[in-house]
Protein backbone atom coordinates (compact mmCIF):
# COMPACT_ATOMS: atom_id res chain seq x y z
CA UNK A 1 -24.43 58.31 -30.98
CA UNK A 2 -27.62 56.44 -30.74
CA UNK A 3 -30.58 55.32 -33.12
CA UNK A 4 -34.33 54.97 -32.53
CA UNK A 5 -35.06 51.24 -32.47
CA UNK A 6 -37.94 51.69 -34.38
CA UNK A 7 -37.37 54.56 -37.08
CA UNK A 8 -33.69 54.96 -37.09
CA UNK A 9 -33.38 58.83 -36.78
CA UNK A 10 -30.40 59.86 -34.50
CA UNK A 11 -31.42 60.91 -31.14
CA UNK A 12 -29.90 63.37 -28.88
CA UNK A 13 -28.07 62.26 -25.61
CA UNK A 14 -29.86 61.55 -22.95
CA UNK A 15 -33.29 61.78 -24.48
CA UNK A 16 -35.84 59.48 -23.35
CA UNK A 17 -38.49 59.92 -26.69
CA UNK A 18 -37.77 59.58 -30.04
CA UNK A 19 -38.15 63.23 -31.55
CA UNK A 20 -39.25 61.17 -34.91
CA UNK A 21 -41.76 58.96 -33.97
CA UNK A 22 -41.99 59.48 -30.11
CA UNK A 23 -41.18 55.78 -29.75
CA UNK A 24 -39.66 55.34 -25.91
CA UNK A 25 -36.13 55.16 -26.56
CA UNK A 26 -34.72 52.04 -23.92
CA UNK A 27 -32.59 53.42 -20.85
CA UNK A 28 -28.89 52.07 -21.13
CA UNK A 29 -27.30 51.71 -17.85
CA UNK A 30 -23.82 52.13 -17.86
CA UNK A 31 -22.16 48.85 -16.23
CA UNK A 32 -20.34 49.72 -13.60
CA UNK A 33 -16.75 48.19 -13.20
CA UNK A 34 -15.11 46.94 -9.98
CA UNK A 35 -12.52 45.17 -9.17
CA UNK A 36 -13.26 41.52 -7.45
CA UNK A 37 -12.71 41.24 -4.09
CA UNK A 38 -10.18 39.01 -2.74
CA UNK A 39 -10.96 35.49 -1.18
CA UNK A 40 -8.87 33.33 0.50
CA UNK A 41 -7.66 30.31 -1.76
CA UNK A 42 -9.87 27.01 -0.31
CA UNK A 43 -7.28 25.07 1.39
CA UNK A 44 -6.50 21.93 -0.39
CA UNK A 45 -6.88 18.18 0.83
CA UNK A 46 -4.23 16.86 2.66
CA UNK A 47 -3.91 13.61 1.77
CA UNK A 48 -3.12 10.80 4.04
CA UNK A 49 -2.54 7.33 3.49
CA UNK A 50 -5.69 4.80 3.13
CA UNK A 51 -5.91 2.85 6.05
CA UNK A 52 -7.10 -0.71 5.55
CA UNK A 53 -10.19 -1.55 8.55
CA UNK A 54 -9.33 -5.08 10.08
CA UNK A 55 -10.98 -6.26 12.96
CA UNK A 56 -8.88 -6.91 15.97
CA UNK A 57 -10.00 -10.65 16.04
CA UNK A 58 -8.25 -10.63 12.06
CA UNK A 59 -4.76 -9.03 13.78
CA UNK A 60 -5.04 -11.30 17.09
CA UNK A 61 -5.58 -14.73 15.04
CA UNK A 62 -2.53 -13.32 12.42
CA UNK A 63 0.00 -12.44 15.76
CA UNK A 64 -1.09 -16.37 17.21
CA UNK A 65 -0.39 -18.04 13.90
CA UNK A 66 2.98 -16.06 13.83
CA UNK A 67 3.75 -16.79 17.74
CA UNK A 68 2.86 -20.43 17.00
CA UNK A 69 5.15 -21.29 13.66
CA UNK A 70 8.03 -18.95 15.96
CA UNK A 71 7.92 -21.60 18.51
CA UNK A 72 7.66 -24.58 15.69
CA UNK A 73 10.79 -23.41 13.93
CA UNK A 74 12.60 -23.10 17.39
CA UNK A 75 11.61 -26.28 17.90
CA UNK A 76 13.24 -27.45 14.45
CA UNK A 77 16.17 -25.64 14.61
CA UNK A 78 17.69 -28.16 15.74
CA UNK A 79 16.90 -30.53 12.48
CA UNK A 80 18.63 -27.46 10.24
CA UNK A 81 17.79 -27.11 7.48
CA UNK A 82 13.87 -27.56 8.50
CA UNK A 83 14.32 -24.97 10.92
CA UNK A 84 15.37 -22.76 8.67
CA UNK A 85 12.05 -23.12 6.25
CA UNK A 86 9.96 -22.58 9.24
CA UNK A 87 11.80 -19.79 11.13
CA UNK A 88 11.31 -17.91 7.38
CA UNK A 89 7.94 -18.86 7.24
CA UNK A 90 7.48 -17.34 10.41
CA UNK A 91 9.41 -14.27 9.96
CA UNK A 92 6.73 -13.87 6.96
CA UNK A 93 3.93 -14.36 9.46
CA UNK A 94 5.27 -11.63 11.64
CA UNK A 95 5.12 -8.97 9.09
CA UNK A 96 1.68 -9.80 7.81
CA UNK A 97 0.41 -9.55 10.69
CA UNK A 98 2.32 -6.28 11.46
CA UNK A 99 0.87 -5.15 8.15
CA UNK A 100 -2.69 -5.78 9.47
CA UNK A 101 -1.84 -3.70 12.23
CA UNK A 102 -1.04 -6.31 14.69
CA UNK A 103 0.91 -5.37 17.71
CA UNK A 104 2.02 -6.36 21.34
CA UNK A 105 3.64 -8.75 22.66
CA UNK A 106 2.80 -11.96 20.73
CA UNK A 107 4.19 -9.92 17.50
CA UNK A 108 7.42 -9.40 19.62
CA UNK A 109 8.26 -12.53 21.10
CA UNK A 110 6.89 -14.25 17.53
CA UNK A 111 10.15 -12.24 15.65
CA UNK A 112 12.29 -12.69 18.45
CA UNK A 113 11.91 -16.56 18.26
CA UNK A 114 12.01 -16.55 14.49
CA UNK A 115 15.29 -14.96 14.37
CA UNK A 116 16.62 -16.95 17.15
CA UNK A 117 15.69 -19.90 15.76
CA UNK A 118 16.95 -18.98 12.15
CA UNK A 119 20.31 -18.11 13.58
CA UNK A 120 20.36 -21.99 15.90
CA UNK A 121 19.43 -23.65 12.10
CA UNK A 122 21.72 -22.44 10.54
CA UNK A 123 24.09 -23.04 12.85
CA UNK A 124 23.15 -26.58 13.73
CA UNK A 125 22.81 -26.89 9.52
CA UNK A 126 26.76 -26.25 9.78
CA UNK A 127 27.21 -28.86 12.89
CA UNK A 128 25.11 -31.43 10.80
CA UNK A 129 27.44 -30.62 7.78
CA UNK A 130 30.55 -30.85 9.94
CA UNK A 131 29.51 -34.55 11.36
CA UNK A 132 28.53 -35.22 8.01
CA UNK A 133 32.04 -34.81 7.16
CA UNK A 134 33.34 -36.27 9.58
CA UNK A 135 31.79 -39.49 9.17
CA UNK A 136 32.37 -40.11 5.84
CA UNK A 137 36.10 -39.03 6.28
CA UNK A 138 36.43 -42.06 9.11
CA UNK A 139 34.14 -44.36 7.22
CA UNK A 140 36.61 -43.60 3.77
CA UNK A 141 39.47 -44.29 6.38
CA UNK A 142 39.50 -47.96 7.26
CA UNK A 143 39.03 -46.84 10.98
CA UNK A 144 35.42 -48.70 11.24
CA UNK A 145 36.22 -51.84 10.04
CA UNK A 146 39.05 -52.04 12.73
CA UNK A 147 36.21 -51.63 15.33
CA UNK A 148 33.74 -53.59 14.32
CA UNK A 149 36.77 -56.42 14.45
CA UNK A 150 37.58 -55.91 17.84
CA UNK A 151 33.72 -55.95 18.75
CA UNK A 152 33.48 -58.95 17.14
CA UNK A 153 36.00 -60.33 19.74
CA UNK A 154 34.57 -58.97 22.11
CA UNK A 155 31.43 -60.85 21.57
């Protein structure tokens, strides 16, 4: 049932003028119910991993600095022990620089020389060790002083 808005008598359905006061009586439109049409979910972001922008000059000058303490620690193997800081130096080089994004053959032949020349210090830190040994056992022994007698007849 419906009222006139601006008497309050009842009015009849449908009725488009207040019998009462012949006020206009406000159309009502019925809403109209539908059911929502169906869209496709928007596809969601696939995420990849942020990629850092270095300049190739930043990955060439990281793969030479790499290449270069390589070849110092091979060099330096042969001390031991000194070969062995460099070669890990080096090995830390190489995968800075294959962090930046550095590749080719200076990054290859860089790690292959570090780990070649880590495994030749720490064997010739084990030779060193060994003569080491060796000549404090014939030093200890008494063995010396017979040479250095018979030198000093030979002299």
């Amino acid at each position: 049932m419906a009222f006139c808005q601006n008497c309050g008598a009842e009015l009849k359905d449908g009725a488009r003028f207040c019998e009462n006061c012949g006020a206009a009586v406000p159309s009502v439109q019925e809403p109209v119910y539908s059911q929502p049409a169906y869209s496709a979910p928007e596809p969601q972001p696939v995420y990849s991993e942020p990629t850092a922008v270095v300049n190739t000059e930043e990955q060439s000058s990281a793969a030479k600095s790499a290449l270069i303490l390589s070849i110092v620690g091979l060099v330096l193997s042969e001390l031991g022990l000194p070969g062995i800081i460099v070669c890990a130096i080096a090995k830390g080089k190489v995968k800075n620089a294959v962090a930046l994004g550095a590749t080719g053959a200076k990054i290859k032949v860089a790690r292959i020389l570090a780990t070649v020349g880590m495994v030749f210090s720490i064997i010739m830190t084990v030779v060193w060790f060994i003569y080491l040994v060796a000549i404090i056992g014939v030093a200890s022994s008494g063995a010396l002083d017979e040479l250095f007698e018979e030198l000093e007849y030979a002299f």
